[in-house]
N, C-alpha and C. Protein backbone atom coordinates (compact mmCIF):
# COMPACT_ATOMS: atom_id res chain seq x y z
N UNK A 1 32.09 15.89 -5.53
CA UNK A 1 31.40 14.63 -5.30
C UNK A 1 29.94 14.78 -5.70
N UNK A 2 29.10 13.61 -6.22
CA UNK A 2 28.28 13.81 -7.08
C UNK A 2 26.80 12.87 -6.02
N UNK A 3 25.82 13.70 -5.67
CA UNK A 3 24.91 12.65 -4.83
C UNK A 3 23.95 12.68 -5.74
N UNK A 4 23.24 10.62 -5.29
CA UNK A 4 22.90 10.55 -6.14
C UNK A 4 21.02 10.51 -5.65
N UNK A 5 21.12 11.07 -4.15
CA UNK A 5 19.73 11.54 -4.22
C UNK A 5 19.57 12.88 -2.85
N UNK A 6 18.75 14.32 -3.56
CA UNK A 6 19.26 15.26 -2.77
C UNK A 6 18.11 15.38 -1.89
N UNK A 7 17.65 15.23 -0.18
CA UNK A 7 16.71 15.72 0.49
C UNK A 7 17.13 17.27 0.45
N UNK A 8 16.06 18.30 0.41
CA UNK A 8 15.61 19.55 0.64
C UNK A 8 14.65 19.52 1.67
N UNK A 9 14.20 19.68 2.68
CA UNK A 9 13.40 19.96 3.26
C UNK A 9 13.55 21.25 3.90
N UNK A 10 12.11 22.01 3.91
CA UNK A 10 12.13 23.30 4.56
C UNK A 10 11.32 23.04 6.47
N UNK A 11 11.84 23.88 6.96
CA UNK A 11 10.91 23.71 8.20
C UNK A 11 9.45 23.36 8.18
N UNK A 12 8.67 24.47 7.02
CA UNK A 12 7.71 23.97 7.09
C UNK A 12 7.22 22.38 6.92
N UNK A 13 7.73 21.75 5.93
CA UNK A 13 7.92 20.27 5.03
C UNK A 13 8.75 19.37 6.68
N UNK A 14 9.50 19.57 7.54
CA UNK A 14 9.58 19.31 8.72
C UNK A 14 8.54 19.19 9.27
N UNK A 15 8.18 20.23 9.81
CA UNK A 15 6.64 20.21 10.92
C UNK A 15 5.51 18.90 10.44
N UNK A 16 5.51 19.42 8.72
CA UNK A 16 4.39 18.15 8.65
C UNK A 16 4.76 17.23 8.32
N UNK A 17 6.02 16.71 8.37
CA UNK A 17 6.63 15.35 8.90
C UNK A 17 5.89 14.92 10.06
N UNK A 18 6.21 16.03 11.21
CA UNK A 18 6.10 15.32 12.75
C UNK A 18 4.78 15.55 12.07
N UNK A 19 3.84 16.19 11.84
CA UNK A 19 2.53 16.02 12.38
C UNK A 19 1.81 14.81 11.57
N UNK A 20 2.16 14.47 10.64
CA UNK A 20 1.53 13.25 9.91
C UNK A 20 2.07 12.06 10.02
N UNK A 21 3.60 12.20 11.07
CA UNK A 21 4.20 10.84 11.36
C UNK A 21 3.39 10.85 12.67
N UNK A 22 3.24 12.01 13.74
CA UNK A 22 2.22 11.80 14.93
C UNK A 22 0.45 11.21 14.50
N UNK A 23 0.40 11.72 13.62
CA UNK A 23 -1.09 11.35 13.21
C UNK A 23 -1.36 10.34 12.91
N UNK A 24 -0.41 9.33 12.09
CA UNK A 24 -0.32 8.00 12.09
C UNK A 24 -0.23 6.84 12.80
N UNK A 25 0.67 7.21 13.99
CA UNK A 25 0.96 6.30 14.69
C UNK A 25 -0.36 6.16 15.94
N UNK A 26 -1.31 7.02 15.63
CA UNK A 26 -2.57 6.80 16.64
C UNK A 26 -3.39 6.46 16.34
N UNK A 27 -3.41 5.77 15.21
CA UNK A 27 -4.31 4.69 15.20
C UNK A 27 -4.18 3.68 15.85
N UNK A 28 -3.07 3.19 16.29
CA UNK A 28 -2.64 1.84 17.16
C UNK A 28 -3.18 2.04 18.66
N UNK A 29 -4.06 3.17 18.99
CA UNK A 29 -4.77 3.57 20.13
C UNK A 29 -5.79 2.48 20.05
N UNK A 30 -6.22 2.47 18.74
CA UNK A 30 -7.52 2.07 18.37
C UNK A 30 -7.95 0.47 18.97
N UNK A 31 -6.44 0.02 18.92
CA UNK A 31 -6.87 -1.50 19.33
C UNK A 31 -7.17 -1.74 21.06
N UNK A 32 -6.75 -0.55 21.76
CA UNK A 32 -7.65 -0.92 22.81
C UNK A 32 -9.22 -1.43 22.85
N UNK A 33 -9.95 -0.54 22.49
CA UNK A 33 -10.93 -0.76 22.11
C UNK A 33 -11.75 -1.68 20.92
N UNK A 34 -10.82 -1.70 19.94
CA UNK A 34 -11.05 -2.91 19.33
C UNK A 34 -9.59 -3.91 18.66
N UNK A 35 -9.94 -4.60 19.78
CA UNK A 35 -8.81 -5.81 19.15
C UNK A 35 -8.99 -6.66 19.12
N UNK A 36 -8.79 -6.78 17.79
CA UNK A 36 -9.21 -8.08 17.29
C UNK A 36 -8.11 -9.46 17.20
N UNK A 37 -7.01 -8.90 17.45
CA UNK A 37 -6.26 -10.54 18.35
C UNK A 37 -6.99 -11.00 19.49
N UNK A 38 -7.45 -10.66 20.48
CA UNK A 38 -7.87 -11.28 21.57
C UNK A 38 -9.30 -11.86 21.01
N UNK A 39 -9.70 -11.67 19.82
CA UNK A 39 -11.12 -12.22 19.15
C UNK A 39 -10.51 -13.74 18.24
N UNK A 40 -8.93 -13.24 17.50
CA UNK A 40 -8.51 -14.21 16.68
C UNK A 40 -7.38 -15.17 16.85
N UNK A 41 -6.86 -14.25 18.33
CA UNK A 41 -5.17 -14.92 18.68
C UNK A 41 -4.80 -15.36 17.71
N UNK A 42 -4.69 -14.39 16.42
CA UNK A 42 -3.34 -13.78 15.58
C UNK A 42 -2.83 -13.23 15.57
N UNK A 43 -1.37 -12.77 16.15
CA UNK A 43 -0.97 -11.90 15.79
C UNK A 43 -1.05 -10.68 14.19
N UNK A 44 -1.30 -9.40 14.45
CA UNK A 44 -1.40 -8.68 13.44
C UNK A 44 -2.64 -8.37 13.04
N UNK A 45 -3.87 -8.72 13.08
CA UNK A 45 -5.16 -8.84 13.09
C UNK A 45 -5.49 -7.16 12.96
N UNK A 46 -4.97 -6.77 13.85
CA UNK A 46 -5.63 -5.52 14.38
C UNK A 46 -5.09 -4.43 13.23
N UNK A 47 -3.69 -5.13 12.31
CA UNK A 47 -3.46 -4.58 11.35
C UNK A 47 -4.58 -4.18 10.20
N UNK A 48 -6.02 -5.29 9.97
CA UNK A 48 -6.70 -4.80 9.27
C UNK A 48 -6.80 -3.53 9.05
N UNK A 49 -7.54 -3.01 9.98
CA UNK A 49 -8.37 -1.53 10.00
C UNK A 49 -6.54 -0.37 10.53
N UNK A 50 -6.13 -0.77 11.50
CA UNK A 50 -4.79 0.26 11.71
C UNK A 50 -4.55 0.57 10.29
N UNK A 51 -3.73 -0.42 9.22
CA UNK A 51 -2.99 0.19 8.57
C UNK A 51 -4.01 0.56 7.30
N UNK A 52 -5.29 0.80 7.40
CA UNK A 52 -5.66 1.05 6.65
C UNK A 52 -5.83 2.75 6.82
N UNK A 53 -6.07 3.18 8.04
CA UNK A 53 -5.55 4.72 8.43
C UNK A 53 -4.17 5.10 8.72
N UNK A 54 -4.17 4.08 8.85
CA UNK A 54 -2.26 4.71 8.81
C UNK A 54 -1.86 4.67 7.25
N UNK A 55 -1.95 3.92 6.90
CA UNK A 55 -1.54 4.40 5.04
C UNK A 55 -2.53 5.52 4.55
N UNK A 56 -3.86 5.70 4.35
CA UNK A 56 -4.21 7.03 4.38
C UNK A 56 -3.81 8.66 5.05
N UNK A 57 -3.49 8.22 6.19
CA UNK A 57 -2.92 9.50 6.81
C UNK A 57 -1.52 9.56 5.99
N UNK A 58 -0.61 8.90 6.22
CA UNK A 58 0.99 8.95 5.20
C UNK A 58 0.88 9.25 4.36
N UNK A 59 -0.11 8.84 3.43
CA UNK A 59 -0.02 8.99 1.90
C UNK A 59 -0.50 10.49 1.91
N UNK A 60 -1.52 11.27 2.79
CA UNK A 60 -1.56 12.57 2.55
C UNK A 60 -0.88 13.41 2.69
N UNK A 61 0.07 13.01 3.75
CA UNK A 61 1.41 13.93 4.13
C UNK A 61 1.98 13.61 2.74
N UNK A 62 2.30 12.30 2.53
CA UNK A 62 2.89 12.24 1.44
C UNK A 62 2.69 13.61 0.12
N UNK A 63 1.87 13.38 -0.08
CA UNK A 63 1.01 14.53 -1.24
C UNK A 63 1.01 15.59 -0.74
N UNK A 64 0.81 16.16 0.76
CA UNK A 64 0.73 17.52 0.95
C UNK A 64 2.50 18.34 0.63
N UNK A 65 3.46 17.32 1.40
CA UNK A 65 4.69 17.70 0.80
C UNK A 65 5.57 17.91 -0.05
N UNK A 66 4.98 17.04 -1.10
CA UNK A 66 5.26 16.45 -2.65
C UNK A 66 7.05 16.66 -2.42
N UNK A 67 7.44 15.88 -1.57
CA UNK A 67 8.99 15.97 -2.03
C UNK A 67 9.57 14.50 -1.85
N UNK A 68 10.99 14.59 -2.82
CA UNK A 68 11.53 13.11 -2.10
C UNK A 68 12.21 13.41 -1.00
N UNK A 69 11.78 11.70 -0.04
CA UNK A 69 12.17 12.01 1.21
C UNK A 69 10.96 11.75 1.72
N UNK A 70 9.80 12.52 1.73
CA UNK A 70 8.79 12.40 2.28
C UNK A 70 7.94 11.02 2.92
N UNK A 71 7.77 10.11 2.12
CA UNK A 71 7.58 8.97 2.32
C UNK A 71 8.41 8.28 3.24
N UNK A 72 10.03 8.17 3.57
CA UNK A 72 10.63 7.66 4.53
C UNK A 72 10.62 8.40 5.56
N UNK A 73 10.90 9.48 5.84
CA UNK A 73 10.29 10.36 7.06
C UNK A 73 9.21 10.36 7.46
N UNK A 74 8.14 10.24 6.87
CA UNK A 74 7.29 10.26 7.35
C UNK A 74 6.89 8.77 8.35
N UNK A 75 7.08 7.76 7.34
CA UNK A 75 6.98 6.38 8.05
C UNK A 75 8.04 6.31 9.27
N UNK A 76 9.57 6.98 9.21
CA UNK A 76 10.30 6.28 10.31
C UNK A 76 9.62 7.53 11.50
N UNK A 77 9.26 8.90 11.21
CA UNK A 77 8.65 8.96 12.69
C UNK A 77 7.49 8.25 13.07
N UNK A 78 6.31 8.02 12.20
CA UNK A 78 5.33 7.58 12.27
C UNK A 78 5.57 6.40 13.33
N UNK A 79 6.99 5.37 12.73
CA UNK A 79 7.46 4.12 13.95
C UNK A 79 8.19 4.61 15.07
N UNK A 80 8.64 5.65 15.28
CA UNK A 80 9.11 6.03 16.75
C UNK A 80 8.44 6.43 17.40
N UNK A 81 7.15 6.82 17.18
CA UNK A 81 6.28 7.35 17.73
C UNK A 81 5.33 6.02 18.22
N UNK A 82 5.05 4.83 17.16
CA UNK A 82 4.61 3.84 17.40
C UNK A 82 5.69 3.09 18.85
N UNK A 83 6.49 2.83 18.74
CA UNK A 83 7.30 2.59 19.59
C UNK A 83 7.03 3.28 21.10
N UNK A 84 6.58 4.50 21.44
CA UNK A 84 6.06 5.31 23.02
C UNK A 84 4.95 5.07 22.92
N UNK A 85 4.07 4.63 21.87
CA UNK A 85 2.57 4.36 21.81
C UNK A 85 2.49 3.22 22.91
N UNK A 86 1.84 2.52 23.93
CA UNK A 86 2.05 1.74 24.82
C UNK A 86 1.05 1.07 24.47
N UNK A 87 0.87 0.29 23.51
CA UNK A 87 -0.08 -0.58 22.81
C UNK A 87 0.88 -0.88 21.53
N UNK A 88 -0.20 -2.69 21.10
CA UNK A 88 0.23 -2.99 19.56
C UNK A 88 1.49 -3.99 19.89
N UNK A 89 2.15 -4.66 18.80
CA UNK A 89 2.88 -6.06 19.13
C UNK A 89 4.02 -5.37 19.98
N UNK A 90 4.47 -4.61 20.97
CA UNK A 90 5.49 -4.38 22.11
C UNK A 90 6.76 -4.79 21.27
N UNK A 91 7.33 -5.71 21.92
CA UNK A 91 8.70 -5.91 21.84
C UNK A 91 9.20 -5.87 20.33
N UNK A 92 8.23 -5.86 19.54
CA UNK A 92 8.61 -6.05 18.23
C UNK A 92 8.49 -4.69 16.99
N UNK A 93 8.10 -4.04 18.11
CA UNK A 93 7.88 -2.43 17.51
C UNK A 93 9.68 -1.91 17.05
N UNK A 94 10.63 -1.98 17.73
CA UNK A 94 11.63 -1.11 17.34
C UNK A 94 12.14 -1.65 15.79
N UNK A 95 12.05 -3.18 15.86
CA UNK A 95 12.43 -3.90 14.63
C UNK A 95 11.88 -2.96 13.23
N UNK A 96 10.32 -2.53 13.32
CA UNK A 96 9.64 -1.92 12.50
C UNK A 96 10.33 -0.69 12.04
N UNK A 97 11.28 0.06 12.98
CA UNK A 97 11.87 1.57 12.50
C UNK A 97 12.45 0.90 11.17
N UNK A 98 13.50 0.22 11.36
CA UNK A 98 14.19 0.60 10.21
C UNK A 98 13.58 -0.71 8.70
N UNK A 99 12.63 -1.51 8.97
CA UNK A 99 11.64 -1.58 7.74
C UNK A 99 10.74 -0.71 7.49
N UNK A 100 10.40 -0.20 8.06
CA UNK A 100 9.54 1.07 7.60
C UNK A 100 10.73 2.22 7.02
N UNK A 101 11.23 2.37 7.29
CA UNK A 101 12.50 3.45 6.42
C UNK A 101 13.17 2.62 5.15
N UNK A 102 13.11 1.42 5.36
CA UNK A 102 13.21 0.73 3.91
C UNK A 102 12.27 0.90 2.85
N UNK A 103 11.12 0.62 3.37
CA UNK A 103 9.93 0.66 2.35
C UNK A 103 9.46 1.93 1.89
N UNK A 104 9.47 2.92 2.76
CA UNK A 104 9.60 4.20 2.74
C UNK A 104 10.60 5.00 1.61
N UNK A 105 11.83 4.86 1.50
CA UNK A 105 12.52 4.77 0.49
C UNK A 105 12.02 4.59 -0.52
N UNK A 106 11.75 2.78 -0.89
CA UNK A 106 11.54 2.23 -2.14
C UNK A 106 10.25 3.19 -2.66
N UNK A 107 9.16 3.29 -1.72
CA UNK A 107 8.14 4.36 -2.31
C UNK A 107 8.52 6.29 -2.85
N UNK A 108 9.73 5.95 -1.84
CA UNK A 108 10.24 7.68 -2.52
C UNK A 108 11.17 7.25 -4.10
N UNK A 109 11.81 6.36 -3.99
CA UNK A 109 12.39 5.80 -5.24
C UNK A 109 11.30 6.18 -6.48
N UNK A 110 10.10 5.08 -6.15
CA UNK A 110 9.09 4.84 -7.44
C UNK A 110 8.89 6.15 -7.36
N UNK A 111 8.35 6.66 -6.44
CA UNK A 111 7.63 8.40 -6.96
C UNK A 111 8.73 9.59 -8.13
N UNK A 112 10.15 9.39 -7.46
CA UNK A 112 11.29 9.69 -7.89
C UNK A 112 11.12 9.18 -9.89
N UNK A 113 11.54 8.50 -9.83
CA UNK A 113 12.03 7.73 -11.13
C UNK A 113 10.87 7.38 -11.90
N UNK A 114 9.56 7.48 -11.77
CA UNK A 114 8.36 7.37 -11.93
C UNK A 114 7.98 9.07 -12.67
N UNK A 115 8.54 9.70 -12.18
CA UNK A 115 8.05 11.28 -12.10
C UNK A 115 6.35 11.56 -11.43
N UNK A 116 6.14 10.45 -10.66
CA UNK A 116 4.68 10.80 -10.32
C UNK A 116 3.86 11.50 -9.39
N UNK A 117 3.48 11.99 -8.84
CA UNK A 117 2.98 13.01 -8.12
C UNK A 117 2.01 11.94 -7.08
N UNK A 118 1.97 12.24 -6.33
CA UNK A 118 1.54 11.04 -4.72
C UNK A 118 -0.41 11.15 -5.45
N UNK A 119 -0.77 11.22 -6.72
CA UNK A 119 -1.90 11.14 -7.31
C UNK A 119 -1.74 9.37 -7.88
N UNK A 120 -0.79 8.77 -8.13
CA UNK A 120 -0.86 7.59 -8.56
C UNK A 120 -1.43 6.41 -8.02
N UNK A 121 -2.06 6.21 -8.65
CA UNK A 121 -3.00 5.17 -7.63
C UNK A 121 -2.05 3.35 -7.84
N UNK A 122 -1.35 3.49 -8.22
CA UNK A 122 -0.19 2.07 -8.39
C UNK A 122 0.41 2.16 -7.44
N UNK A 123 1.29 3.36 -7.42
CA UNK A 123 2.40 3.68 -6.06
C UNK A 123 1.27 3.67 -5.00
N UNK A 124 0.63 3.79 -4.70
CA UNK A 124 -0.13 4.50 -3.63
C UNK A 124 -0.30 2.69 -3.18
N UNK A 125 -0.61 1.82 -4.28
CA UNK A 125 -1.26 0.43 -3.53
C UNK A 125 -0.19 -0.33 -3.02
N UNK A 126 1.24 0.09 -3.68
CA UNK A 126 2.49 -0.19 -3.45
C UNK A 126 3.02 0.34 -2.58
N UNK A 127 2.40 1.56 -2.13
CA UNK A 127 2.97 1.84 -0.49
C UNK A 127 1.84 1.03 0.66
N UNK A 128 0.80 0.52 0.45
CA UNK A 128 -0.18 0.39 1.16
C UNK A 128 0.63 -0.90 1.52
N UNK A 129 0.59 -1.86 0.49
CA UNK A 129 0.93 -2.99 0.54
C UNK A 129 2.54 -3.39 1.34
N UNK A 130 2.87 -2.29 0.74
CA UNK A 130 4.48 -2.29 2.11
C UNK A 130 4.30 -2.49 3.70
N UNK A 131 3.61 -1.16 3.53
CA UNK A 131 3.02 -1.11 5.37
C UNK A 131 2.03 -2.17 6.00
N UNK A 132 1.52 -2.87 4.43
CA UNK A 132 0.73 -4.28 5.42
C UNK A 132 1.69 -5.27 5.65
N UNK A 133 2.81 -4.88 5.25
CA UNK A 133 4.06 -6.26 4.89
C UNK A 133 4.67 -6.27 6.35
N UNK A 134 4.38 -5.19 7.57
CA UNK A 134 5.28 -4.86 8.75
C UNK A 134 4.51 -5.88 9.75
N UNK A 135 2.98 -6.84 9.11
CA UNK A 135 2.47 -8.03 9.99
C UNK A 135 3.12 -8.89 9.62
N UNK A 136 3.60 -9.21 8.12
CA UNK A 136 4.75 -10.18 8.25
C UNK A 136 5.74 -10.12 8.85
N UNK A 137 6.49 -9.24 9.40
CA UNK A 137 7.80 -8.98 10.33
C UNK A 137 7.02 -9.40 11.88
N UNK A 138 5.69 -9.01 12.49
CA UNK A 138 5.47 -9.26 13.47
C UNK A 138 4.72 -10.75 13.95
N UNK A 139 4.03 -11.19 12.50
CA UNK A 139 4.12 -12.65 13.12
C UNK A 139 5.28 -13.66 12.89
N UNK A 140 6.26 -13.50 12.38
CA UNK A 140 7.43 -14.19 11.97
C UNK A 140 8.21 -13.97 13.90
N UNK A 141 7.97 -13.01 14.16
CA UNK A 141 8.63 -12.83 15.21
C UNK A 141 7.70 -13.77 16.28
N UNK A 142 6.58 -13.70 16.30
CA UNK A 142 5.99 -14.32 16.94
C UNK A 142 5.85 -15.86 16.52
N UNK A 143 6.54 -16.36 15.71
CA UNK A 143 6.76 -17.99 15.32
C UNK A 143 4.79 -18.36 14.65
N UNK A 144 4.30 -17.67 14.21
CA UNK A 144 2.81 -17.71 13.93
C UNK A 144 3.35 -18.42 12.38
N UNK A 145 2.61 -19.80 12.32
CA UNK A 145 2.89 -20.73 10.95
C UNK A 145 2.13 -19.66 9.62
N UNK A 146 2.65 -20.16 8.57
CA UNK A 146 2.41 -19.11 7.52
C UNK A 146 1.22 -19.57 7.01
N UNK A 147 0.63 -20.81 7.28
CA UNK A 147 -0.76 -20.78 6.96
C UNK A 147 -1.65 -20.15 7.91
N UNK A 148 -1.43 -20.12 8.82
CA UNK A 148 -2.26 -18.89 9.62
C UNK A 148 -1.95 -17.48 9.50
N UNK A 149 -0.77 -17.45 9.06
CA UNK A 149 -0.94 -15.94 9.15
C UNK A 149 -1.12 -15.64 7.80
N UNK A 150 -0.34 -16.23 6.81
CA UNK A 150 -0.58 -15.24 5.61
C UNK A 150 -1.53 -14.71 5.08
N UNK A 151 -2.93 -15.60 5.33
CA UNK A 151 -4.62 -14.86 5.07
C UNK A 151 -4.82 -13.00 5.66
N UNK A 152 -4.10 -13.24 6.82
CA UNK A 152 -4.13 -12.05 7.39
C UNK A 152 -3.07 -10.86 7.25
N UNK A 153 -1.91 -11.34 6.81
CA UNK A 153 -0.73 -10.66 6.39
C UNK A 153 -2.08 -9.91 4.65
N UNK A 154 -2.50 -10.92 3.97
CA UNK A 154 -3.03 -10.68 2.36
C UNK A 154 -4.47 -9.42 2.94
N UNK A 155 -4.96 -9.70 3.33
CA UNK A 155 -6.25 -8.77 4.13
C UNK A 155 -5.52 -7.30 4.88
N UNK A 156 -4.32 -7.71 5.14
CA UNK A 156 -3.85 -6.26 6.05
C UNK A 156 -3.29 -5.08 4.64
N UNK A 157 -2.78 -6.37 3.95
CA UNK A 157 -1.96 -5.34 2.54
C UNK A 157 -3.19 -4.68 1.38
N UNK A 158 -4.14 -5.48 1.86
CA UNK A 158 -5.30 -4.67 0.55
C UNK A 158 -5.73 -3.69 1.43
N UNK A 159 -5.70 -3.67 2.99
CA UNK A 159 -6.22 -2.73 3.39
C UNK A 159 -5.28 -1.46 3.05
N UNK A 160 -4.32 -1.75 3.75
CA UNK A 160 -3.45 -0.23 3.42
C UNK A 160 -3.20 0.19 1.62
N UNK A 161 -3.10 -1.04 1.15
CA UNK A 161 -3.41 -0.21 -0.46
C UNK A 161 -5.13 0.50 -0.73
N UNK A 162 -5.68 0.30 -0.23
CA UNK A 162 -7.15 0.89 0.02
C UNK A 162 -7.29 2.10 0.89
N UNK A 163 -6.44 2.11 2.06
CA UNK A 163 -6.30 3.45 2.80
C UNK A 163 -5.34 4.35 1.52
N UNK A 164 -4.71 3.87 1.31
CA UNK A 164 -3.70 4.83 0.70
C UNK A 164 -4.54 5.64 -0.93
N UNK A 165 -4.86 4.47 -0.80
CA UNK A 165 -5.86 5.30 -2.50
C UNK A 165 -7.09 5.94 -1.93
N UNK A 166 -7.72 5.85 -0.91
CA UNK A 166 -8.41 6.66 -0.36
C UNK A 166 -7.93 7.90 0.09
N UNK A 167 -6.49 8.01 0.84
CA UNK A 167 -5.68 8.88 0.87
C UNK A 167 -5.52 9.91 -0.27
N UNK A 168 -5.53 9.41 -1.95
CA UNK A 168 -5.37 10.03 -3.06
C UNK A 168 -6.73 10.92 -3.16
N UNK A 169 -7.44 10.35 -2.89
CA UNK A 169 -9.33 10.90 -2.69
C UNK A 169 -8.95 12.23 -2.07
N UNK A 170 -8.40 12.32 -0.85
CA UNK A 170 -8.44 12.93 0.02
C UNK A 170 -7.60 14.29 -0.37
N UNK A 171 -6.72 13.51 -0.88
CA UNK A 171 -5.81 15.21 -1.76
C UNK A 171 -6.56 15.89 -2.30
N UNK A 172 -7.23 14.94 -3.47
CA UNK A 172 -7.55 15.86 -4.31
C UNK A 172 -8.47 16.17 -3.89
N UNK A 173 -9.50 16.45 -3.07
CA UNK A 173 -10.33 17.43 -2.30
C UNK A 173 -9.62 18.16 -1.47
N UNK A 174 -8.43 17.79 -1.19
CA UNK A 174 -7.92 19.09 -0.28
C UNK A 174 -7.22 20.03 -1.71
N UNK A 175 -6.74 19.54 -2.91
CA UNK A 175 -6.13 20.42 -3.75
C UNK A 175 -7.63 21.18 -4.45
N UNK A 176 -8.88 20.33 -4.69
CA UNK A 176 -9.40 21.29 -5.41
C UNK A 176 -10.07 22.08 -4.15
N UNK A 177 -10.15 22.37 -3.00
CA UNK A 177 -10.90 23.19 -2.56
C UNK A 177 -9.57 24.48 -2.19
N UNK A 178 -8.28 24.34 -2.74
CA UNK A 178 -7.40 25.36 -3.19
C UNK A 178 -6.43 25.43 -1.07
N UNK A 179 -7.21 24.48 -0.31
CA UNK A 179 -6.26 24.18 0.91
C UNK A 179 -4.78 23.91 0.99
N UNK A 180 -4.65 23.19 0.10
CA UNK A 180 -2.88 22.73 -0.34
C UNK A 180 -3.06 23.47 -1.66
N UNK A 181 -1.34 23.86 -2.19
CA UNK A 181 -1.33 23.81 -3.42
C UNK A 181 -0.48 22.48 -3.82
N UNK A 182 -0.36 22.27 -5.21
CA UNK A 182 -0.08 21.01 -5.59
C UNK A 182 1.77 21.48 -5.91
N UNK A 183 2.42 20.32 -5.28
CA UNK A 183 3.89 21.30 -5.14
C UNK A 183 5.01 20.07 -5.75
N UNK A 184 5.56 20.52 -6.75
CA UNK A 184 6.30 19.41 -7.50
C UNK A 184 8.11 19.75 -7.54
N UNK A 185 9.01 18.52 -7.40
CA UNK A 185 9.95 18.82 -6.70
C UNK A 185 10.50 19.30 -8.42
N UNK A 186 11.59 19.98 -8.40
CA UNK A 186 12.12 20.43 -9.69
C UNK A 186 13.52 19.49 -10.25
């Protein structure tokens, strides 16, 4: 039988799963202190600035692991972990596991079939823009009309394509100061 996509992961490539799916999901701490729904009563708001560190943090795991796979693991712990986080839209957090393992995918796909190395700054705005797409799942749930939200759904997706290419910044200072090596799947 013939598969037609193979995960490898080593323990190590494990560990920094959990630690960059844990590292992600704490930014949603952040809106205690600043939340900006209770400033805009929009739902998702607070997505500005969250997913703009949360797609930076992913996208470095992304790159530190350089494998496929990486990108959906990383996002579906990143959401189970969001999920015990006791902050952020509640009831509508579990819905997020398995779109975030969708989109997650499609970004291991492009990297896949692309041959590109988590240096691409296209994929990178195309994963950003995924993870701003998880305020459209949470104001839809919340019945929020699409002229109110979509300004903010469009502002959450440039952010995380902006974390995420900032994310690319971030490699390559961790690759040239020789911290990671640069690791390409065969």
């Amino acid at each position: 039988m013939r598969t037609l996509f193979k995960i490898s992961l080593s323990s190590r490539d494990i560990a920094l799963i959990a630690v960059f799916g844990a590292l992600s999901a704490f930014p949603l701490l952040l809106t205690n202190a600043f939340n900006l729904v209770a400033l805009t009563h929009i739902p998702g708001t607070n997505g500005i600035y969250v997913q703009f560190i949360t797609a930076l943090i992913i996208w470095v795991g992304i790159g530190v692991i350089g494998k496929f796979g990486s990108a959906m693991t990383i996002s579906v712990v990143s959401s189970i972990v969001e999920v015990i986080i006791p902050d952020g839209p509640g009831i509508v957090k579990p819905l997020l596991i398995p779109f975030n393992m969708v989109t997650g995918f499609i970004v291991d796909l492009m990297l896949l079939k692309s041959r590109s190395s988590a240096s691409n700054r296209l994929i990178a705005g195309f994963f950003g823009i995924f993870r701003g797409l998880q305020t459209l799942v949470v104001q839809t749930f919340f019945g929020i009309p699409i002229h109110v939200g979509l300004p903010v759904v469009a502002v959450v997706c440039i952010s995380g394509a902006i974390g995420a290419n900032v994310g690319i910044q971030v490699l390559k200072r961790l690759y040239s100061s020789g911290m990671i090596v640069l690791r390409r799947e065969a």
